[in-house]
N, C-alpha and C. Protein backbone atom coordinates (compact mmCIF):
# COMPACT_ATOMS: atom_id res chain seq x y z
N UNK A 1 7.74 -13.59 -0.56
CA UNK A 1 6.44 -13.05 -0.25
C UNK A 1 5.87 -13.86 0.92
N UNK A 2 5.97 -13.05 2.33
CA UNK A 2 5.48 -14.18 3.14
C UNK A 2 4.05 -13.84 3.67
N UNK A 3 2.94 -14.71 4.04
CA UNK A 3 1.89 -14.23 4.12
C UNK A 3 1.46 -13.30 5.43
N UNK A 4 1.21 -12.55 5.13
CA UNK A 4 0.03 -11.53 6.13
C UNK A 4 -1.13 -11.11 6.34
N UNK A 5 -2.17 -11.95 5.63
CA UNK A 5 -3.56 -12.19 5.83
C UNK A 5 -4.06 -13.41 6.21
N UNK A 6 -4.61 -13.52 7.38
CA UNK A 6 -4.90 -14.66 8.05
C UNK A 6 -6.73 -14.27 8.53
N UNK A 7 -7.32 -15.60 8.85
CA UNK A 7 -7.96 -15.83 9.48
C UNK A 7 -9.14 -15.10 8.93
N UNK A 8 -9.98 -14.67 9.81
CA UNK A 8 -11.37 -13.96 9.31
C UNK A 8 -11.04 -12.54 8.33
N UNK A 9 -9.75 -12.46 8.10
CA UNK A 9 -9.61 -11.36 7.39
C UNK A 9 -9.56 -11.99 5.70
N UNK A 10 -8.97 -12.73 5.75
CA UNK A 10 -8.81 -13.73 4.34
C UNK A 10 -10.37 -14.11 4.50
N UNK A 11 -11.41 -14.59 4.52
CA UNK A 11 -12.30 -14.92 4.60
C UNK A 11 -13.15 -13.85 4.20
N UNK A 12 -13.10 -12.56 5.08
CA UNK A 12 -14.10 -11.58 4.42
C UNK A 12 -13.24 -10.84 3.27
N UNK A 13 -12.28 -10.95 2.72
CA UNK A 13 -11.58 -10.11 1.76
C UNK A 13 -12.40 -11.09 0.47
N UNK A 14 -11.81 -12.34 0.79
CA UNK A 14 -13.21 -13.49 -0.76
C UNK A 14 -13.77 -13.35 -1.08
N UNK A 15 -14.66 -13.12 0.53
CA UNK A 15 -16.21 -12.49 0.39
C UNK A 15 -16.56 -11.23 -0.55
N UNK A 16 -15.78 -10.22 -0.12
CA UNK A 16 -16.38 -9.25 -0.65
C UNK A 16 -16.13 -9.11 -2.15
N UNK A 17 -14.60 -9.53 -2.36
CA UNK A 17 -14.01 -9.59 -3.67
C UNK A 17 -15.17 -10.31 -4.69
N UNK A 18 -15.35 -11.80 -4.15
CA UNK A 18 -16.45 -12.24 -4.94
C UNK A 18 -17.85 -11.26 -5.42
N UNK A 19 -18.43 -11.29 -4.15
CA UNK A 19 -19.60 -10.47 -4.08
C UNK A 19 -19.79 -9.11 -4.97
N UNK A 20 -18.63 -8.12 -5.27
CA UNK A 20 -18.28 -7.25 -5.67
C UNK A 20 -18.25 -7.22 -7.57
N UNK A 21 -17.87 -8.49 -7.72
CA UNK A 21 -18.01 -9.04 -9.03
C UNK A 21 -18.67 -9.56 -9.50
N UNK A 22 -19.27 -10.26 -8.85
CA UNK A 22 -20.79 -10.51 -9.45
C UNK A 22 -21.88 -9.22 -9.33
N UNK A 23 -21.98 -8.30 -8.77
CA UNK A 23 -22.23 -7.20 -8.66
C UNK A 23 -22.23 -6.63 -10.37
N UNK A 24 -20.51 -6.30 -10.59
CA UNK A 24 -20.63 -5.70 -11.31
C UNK A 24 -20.68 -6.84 -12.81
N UNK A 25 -20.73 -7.62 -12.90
CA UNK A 25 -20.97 -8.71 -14.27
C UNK A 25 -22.66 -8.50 -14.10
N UNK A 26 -23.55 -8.58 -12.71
CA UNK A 26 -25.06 -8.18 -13.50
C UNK A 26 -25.49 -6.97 -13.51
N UNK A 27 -24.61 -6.03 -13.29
CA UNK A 27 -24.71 -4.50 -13.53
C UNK A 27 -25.02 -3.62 -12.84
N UNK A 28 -25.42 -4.27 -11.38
CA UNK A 28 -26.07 -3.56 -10.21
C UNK A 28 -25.20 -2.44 -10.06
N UNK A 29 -24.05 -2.37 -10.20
CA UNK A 29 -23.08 -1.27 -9.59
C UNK A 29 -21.88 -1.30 -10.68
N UNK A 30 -22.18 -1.25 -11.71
CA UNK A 30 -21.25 -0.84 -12.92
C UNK A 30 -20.03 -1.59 -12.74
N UNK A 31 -19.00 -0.78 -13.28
CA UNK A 31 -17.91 -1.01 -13.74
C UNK A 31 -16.98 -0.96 -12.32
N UNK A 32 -16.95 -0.24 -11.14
CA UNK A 32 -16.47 0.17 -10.15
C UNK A 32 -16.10 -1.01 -9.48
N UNK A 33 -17.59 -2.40 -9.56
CA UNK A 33 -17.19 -3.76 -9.08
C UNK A 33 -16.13 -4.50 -9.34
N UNK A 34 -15.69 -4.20 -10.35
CA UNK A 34 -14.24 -4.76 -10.69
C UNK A 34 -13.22 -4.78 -9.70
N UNK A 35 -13.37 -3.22 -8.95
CA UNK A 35 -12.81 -3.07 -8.09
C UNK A 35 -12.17 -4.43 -7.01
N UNK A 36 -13.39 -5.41 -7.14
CA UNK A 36 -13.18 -6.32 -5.76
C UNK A 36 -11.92 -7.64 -6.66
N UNK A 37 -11.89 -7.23 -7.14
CA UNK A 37 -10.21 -8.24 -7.94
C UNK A 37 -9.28 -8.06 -7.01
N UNK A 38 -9.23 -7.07 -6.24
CA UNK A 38 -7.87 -6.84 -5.35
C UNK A 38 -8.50 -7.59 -4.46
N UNK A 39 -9.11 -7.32 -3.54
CA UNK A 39 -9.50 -8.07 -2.41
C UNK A 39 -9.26 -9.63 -2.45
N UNK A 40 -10.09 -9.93 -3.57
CA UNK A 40 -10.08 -11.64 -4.41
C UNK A 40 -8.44 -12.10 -4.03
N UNK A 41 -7.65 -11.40 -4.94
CA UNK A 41 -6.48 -12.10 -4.84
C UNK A 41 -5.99 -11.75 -4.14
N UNK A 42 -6.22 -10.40 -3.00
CA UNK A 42 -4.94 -10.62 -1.80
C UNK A 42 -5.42 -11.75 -0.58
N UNK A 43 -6.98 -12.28 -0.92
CA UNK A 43 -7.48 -12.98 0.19
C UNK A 43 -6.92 -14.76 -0.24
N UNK A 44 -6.61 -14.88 -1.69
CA UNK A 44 -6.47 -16.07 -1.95
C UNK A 44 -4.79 -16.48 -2.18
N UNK A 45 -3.86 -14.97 -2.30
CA UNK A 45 -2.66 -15.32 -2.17
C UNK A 45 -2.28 -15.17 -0.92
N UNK A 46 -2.97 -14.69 0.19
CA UNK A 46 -3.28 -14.30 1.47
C UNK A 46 -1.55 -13.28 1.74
N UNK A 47 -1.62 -12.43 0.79
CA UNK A 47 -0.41 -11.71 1.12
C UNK A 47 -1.32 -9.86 0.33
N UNK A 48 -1.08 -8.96 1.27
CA UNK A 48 -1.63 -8.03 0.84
C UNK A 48 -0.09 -6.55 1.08
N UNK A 49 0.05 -6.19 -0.03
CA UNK A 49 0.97 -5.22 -0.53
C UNK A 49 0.87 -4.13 0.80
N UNK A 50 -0.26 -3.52 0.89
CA UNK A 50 -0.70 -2.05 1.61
C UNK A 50 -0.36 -2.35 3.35
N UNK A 51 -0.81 -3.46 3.55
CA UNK A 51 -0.39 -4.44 4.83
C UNK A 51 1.27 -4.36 5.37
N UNK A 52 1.95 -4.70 4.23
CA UNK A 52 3.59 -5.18 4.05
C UNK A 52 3.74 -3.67 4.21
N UNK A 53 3.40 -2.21 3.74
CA UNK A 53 3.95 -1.03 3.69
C UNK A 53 3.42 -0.60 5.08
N UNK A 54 2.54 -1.16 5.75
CA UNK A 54 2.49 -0.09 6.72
C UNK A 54 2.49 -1.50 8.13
N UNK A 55 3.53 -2.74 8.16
CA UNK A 55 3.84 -3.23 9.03
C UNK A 55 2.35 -4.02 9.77
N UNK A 56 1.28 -4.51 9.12
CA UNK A 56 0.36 -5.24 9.37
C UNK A 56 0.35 -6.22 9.26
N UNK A 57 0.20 -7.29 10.08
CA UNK A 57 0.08 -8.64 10.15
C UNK A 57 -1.20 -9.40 10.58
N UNK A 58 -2.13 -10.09 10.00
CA UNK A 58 -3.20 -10.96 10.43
C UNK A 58 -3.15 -12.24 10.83
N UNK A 59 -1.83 -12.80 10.45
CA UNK A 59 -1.35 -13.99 10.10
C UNK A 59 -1.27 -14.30 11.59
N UNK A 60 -1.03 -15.89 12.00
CA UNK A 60 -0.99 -15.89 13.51
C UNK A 60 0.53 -16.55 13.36
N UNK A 61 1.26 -16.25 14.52
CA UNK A 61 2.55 -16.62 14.82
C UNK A 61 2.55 -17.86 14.40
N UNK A 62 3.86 -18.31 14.08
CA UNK A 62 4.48 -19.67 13.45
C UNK A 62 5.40 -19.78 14.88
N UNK A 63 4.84 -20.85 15.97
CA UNK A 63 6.29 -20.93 16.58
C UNK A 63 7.66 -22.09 16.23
């Protein structure tokens, strides 16, 4: 699994993932907030599945 989320993209994926869950734990936006679990962990394993299928990279070159 090699990583493909880098930089300000890993950063706002946290963001929102977090934000999204606390959302929905004080009820502002139901159950749907859960939703931001994906974001959470593709920003903190910084590897995102949908990325890898359609040849996206954020990551910056390793020379």
């Amino acid at each position: 699994m090699t990583s493909n989320v880098g930089g300000i993209d890993k950063v706002l994926r946290i963001t929102v993932g977090i934000l999204l869950i606390v959302l929905a734990l004080t009820g502002t936006i139901g159950a749907w907030g859960w939703i931001g679990v994906m974001p959470l962990a593709t920003g903190l394993f910084n590897f995102c599945p949908a990325y890898k299928l359609l040849g996206v990279n954020t990551c910056k070159l390793k020379k």
